[in-house]
Protein backbone atom coordinates (compact mmCIF):
# COMPACT_ATOMS: atom_id res chain seq x y z
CA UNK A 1 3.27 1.24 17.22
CA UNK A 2 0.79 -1.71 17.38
CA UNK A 3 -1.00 -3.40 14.63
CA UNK A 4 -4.63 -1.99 14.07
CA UNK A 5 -5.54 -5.61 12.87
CA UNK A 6 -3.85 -7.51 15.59
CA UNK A 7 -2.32 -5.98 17.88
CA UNK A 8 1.39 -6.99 17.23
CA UNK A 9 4.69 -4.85 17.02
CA UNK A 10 5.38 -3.38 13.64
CA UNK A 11 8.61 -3.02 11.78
CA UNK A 12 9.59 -0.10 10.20
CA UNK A 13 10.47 -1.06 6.07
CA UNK A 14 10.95 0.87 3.01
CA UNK A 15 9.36 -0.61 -0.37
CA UNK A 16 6.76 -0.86 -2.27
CA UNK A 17 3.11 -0.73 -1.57
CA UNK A 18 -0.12 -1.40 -3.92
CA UNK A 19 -2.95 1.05 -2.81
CA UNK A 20 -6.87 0.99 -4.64
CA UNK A 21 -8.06 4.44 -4.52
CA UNK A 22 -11.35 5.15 -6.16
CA UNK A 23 -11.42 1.98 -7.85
CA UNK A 24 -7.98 2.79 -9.35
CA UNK A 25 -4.41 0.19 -8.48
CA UNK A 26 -1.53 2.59 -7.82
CA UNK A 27 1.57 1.02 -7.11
CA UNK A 28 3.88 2.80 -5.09
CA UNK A 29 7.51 2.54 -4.90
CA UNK A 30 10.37 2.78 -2.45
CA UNK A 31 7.75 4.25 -0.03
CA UNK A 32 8.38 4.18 3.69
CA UNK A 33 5.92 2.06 5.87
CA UNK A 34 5.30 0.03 8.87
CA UNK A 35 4.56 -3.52 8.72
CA UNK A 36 3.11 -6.43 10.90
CA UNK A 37 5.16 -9.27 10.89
CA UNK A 38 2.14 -11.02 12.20
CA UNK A 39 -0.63 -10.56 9.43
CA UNK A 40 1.32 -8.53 6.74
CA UNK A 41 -0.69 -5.48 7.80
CA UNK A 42 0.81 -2.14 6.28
CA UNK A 43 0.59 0.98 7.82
CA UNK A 44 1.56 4.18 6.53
CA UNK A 45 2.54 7.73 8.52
CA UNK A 46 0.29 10.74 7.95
CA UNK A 47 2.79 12.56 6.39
CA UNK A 48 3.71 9.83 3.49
CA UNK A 49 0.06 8.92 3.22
CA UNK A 50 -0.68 12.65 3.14
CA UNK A 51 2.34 13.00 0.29
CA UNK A 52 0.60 10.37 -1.72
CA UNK A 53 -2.50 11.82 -2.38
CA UNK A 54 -1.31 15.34 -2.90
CA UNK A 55 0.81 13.10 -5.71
CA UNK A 56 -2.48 11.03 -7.33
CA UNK A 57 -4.30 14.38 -6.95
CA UNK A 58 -1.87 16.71 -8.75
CA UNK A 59 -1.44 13.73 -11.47
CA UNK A 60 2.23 13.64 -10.74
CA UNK A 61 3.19 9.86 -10.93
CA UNK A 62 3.91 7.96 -14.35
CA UNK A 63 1.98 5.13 -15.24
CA UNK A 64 3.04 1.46 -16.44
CA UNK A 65 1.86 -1.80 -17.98
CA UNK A 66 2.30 -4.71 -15.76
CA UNK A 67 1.20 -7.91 -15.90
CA UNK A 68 -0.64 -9.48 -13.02
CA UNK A 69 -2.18 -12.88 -12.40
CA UNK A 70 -5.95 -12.62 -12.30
CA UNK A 71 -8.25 -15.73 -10.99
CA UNK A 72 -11.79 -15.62 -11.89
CA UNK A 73 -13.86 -18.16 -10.36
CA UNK A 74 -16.12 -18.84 -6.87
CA UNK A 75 -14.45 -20.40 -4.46
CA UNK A 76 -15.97 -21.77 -1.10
């Protein structure tokens, strides 16, 4: 499969993924996706992206505090 963003190969990986649904930051982990090696574009299947939401939906999934850096500013 080709990279909707630009057009190069992708590589199939296993991992983890951050996705923003509804405003929301779910982190998901040990998910398989592809992956461009070209812009970091990830793509997931139907099925797995299908899988997710079923998952969010159904509130099964645990939640965690992380810490991540946050940059407030304009730039440019």
């Amino acid at each position: 499969m080709k990279c909707p963003a630009c057009g190069e190969v992708l590589i199939k990986k296993k991992g983890e993924i951050d996705l923003r649904i509804n405003g929301k930051l779910y982190m998901v982990r040990e998910v398989t996706f592809e992956m461009c090696p070209g812009c970091g574009e990830r793509v997931l299947s139907p099925e797995v992206s299908q899988n997710i939401f079923q998952k969010i939906k159904a509130r099964k999934y645990k939640e965690e505090t992380i810490k991540i850096p946050v940059l407030n500013g304009t730039y440019g």
